[in-house]
C-alpha atoms as a PDB file:
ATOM      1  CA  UNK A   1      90.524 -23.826  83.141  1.00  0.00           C
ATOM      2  CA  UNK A   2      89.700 -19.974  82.269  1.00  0.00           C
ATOM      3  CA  UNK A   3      89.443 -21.279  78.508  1.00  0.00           C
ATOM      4  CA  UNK A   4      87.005 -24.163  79.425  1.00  0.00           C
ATOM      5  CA  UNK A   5      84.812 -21.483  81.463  1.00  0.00           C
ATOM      6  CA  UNK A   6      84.903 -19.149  78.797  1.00  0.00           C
ATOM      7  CA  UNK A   7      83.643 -21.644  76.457  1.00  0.00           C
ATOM      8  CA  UNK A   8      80.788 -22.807  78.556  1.00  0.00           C
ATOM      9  CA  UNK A   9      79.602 -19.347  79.046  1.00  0.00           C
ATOM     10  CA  UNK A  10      79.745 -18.298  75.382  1.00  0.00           C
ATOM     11  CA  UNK A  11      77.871 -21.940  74.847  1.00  0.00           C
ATOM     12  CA  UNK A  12      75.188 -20.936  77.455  1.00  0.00           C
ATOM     13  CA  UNK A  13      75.156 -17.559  75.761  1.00  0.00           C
ATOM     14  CA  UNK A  14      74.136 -18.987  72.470  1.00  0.00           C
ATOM     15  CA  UNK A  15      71.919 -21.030  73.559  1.00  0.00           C
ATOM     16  CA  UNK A  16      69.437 -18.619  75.728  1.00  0.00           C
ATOM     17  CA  UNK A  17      69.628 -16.026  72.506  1.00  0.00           C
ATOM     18  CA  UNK A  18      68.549 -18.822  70.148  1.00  0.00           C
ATOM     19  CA  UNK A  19      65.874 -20.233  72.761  1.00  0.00           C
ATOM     20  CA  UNK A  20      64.721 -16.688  73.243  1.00  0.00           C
ATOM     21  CA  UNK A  21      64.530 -15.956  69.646  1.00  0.00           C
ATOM     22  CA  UNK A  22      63.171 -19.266  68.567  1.00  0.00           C
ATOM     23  CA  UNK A  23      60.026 -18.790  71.686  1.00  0.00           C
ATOM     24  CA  UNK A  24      59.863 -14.960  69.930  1.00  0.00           C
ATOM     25  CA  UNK A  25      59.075 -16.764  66.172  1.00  0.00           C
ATOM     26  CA  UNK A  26      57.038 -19.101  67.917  1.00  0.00           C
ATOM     27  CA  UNK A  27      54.407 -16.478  69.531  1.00  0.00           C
ATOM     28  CA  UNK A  28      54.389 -14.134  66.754  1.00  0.00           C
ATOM     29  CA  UNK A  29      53.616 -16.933  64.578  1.00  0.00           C
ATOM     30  CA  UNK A  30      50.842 -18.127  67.259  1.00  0.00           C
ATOM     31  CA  UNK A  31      49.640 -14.427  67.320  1.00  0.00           C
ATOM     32  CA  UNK A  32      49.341 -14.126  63.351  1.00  0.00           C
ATOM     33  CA  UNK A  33      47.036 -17.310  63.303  1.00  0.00           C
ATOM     34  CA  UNK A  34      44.819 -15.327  66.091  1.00  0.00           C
ATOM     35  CA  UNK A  35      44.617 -12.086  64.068  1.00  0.00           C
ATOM     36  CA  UNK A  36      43.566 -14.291  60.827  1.00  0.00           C
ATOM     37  CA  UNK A  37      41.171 -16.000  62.869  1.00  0.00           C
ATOM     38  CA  UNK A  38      40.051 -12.759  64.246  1.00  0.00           C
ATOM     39  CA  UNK A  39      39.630 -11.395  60.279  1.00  0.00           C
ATOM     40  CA  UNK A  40      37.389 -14.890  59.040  1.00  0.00           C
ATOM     41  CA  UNK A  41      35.336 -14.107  62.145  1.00  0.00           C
ATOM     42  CA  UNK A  42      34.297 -10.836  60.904  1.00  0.00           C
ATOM     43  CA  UNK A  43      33.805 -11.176  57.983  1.00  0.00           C
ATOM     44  CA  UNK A  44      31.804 -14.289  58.926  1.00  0.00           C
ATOM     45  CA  UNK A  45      29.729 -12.230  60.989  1.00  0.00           C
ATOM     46  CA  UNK A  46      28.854  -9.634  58.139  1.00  0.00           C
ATOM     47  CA  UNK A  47      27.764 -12.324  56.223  1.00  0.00           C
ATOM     48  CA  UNK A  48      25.506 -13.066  59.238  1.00  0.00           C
ATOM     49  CA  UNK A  49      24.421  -9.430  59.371  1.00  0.00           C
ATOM     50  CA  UNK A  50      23.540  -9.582  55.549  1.00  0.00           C
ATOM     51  CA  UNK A  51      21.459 -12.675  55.754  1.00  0.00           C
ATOM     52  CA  UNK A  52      18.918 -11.078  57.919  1.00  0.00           C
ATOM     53  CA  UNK A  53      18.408  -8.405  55.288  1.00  0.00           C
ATOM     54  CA  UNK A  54      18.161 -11.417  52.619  1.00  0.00           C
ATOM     55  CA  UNK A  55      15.799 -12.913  54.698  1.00  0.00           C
ATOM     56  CA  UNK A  56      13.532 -10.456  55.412  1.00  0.00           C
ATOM     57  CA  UNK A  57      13.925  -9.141  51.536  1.00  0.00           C
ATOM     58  CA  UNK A  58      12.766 -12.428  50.491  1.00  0.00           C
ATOM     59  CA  UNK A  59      10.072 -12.847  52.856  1.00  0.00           C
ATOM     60  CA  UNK A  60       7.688 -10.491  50.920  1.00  0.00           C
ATOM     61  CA  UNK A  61       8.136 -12.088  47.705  1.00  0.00           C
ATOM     62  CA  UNK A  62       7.856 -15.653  48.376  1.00  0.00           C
ATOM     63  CA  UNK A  63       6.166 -16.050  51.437  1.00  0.00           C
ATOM     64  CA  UNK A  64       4.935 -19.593  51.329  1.00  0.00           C
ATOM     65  CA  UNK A  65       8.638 -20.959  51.149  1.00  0.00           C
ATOM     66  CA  UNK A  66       8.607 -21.440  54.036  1.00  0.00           C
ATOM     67  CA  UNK A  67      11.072 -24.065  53.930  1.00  0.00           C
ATOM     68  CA  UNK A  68      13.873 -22.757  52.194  1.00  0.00           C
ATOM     69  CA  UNK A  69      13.673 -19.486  54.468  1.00  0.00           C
ATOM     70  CA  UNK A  70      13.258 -21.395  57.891  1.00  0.00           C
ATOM     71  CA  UNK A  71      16.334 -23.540  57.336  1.00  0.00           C
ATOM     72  CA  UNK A  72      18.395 -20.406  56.249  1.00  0.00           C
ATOM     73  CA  UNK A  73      17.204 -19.152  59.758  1.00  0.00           C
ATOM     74  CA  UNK A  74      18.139 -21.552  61.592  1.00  0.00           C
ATOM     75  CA  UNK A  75      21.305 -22.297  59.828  1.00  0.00           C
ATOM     76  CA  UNK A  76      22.314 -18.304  60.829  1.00  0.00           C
ATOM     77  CA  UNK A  77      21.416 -18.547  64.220  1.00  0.00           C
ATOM     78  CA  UNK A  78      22.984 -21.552  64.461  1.00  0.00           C
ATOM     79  CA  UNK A  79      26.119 -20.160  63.134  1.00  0.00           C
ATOM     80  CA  UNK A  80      25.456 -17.448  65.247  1.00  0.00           C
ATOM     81  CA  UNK A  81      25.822 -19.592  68.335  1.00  0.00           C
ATOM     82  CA  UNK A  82      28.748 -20.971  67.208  1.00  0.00           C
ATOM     83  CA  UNK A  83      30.626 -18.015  66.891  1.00  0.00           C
ATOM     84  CA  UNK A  84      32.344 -18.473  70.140  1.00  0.00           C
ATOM     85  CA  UNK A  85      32.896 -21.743  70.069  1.00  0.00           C
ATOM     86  CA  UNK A  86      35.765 -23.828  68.631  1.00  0.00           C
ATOM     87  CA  UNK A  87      36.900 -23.563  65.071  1.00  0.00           C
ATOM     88  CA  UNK A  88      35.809 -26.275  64.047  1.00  0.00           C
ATOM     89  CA  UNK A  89      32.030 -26.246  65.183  1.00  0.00           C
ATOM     90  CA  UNK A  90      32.076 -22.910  63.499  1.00  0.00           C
ATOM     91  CA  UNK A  91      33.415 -23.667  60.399  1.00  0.00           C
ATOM     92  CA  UNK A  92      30.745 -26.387  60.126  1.00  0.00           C
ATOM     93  CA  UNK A  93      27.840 -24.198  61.305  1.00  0.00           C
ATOM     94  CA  UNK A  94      28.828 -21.672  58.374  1.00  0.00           C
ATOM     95  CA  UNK A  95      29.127 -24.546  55.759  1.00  0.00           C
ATOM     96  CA  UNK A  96      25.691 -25.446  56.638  1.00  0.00           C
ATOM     97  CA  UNK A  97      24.332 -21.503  56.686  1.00  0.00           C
ATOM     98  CA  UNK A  98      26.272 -21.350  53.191  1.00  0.00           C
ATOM     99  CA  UNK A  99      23.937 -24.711  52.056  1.00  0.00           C
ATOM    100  CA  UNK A 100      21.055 -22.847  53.158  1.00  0.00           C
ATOM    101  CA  UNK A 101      21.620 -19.653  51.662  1.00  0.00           C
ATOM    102  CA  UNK A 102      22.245 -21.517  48.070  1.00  0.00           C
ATOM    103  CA  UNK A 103      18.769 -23.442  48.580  1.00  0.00           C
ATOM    104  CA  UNK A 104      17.435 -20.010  49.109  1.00  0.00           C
ATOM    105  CA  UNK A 105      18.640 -18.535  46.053  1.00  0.00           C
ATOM    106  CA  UNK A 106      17.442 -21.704  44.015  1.00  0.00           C
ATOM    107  CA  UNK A 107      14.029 -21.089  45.435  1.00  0.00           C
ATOM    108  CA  UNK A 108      14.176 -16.957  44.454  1.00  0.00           C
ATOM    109  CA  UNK A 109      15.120 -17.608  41.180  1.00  0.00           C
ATOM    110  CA  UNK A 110      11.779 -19.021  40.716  1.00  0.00           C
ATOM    111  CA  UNK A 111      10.383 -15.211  41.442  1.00  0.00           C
ATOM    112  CA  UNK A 112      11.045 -12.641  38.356  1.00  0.00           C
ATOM    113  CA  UNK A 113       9.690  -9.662  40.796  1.00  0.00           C
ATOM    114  CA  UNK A 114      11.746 -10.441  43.639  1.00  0.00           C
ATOM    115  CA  UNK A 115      14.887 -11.012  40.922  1.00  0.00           C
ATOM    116  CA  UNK A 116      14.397  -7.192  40.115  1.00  0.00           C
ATOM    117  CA  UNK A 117      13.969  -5.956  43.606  1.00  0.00           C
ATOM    118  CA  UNK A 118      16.480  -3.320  43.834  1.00  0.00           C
ATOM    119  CA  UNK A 119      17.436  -4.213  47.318  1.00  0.00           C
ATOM    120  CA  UNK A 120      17.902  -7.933  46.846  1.00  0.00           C
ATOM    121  CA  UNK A 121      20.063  -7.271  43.629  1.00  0.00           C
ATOM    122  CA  UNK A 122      22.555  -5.014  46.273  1.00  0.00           C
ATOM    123  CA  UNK A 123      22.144  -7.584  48.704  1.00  0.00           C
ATOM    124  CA  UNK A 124      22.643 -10.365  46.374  1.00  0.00           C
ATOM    125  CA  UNK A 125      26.054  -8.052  45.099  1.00  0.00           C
ATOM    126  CA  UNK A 126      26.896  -7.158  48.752  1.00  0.00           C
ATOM    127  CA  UNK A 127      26.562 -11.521  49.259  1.00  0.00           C
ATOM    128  CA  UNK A 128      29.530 -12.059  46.315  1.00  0.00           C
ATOM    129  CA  UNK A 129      31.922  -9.428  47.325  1.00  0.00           C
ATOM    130  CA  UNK A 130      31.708 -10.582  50.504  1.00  0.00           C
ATOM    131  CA  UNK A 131      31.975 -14.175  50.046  1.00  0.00           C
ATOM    132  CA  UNK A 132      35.622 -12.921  48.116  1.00  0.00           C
ATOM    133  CA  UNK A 133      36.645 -11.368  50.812  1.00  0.00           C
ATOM    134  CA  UNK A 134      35.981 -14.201  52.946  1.00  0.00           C
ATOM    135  CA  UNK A 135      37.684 -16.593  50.998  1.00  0.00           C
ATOM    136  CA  UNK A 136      40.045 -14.083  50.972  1.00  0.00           C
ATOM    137  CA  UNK A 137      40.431 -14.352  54.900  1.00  0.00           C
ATOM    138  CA  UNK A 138      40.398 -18.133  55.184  1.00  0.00           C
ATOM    139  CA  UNK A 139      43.480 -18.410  52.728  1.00  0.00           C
ATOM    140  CA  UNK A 140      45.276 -15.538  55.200  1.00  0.00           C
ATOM    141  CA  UNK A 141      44.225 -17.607  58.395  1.00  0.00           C
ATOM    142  CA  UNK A 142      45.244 -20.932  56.574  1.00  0.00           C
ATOM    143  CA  UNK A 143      48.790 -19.265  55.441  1.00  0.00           C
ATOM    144  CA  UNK A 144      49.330 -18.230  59.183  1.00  0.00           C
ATOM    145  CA  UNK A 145      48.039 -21.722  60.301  1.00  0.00           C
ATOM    146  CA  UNK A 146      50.694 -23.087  57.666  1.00  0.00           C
ATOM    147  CA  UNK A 147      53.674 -20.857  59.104  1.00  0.00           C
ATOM    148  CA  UNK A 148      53.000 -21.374  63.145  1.00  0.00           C
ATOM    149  CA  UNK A 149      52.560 -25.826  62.304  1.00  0.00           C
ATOM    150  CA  UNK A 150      55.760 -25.608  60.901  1.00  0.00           C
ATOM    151  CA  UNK A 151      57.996 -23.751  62.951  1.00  0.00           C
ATOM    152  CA  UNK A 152      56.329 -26.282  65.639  1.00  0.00           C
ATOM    153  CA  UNK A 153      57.400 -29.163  63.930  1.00  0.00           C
ATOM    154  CA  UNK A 154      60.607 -27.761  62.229  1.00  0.00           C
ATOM    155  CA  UNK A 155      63.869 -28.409  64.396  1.00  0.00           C
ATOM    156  CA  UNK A 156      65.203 -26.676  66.313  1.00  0.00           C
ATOM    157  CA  UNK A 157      61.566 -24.256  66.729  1.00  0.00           C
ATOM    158  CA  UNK A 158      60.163 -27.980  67.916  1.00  0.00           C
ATOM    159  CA  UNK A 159      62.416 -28.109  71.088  1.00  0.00           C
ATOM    160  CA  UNK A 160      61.072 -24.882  72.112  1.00  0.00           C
ATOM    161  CA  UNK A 161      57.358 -25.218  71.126  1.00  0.00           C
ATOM    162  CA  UNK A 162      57.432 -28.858  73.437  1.00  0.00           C
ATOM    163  CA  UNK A 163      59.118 -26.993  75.718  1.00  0.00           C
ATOM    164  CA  UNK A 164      56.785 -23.995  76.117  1.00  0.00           C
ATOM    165  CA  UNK A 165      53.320 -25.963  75.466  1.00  0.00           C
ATOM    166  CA  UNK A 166      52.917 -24.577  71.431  1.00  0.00           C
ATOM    167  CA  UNK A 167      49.859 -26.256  70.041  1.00  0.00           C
ATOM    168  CA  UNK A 168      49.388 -26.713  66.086  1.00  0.00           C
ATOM    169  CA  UNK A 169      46.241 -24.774  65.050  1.00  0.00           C
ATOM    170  CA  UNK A 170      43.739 -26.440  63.012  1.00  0.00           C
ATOM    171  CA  UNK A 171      43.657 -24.972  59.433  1.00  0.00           C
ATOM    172  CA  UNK A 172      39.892 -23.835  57.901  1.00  0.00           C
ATOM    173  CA  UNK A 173      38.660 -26.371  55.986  1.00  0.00           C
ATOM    174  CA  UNK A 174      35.513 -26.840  53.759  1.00  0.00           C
ATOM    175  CA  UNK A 175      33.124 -29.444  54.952  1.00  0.00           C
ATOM    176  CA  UNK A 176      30.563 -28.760  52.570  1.00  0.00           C
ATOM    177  CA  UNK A 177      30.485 -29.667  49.004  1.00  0.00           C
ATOM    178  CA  UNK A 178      28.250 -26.303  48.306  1.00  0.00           C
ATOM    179  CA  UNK A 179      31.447 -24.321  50.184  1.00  0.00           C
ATOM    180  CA  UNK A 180      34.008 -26.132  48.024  1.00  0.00           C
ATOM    181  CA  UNK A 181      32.589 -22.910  45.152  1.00  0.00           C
ATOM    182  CA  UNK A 182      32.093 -19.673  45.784  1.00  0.00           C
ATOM    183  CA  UNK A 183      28.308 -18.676  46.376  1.00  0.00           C
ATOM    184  CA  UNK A 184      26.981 -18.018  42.986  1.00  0.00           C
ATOM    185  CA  UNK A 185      24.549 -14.941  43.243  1.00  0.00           C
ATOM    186  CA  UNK A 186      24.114 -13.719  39.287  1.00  0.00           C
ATOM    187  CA  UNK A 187      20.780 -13.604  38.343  1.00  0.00           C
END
């Protein structure tokens, strides 16, 4: 009888260290996807910061575009207002700022002084770095996104995710044919 209790103790053992360690994987995968989130959003919102400065750049060369410089306007503050809402509105909102911004630069290109305006050839540099560096940050986020789906589906990590509530995080993805490049800023 001893032996039989032993057993089931040492069972029960095993399985609240493996639980335990499997919910551990579980969150820190969870909490990588949030901190990869966390590094798209910024950089997302320096890109938002820089637009103004394209905009108002811009402005003083071609001031009867109206068009072109309204709807990369409203596409930022759009984005803007999306920025604490779900993933997936925002992700849209910054596909259709990233439209906007290459209409923008189609319509400057048409402008030899504003071309060789020192501070739109910065900003236009400043734009391409940082449109690296967000790509950059989406493929982090998605990598995370990859890790924490499959631990969740993955036996025995599924048990535990049901268990506990784990939800699979949606990965970034490009809804705009103009996102599917990177923003081409050479001129």
């Amino acid at each position: 009888m001893t032996d039989i209790f032993a057993i089931l103790i040492f069972a029960v053992v095993v399985i609240v260290v493996w639980g335990g360690g499997s919910y551990n994987r579980l969150v820190a995968a969870r909490e990588r996807v949030r901190e990869g989130w966390s590094s798209v959003d910024v950089q997302l919102k320096r890109r938002s910061n820089l637009v103004d400065n394209l905009i108002n750049t811009v402005k003083g060369y071609v001031s009867h575009e109206k068009d072109a410089l309204n709807a990369v306007t409203e596409m930022r503050a759009r984005a803007a207002s999306a920025a604490d809402a779900g993933a997936g509105e925002r992700q849209a909102a910054e596909g259709e700022l990233s439209t906007a911004l290459i209409r923008m630069f189609a319509v400057a290109e048409s402008y030899p002084d504003l071309k060789a305006d020192g501070t739109f050839i910065e900003l236009q540099r400043t734009l391409s770095t940082l449109e690296a560096e967000i790509q950059t940050a989406r493929q982090h986020y998605n990598g995370c996104v990859r890790q924490l789906n499959t631990k969740i589906d993955s036996v025995p990590g599924n048990i535990i995710a049901r268990r506990f509530g784990f939800q699979h995080a949606p990965y970034y993805e490009v809804d705009h044919a103009a996102d599917r490049t990177l923003t081409e800023v050479a001129f």
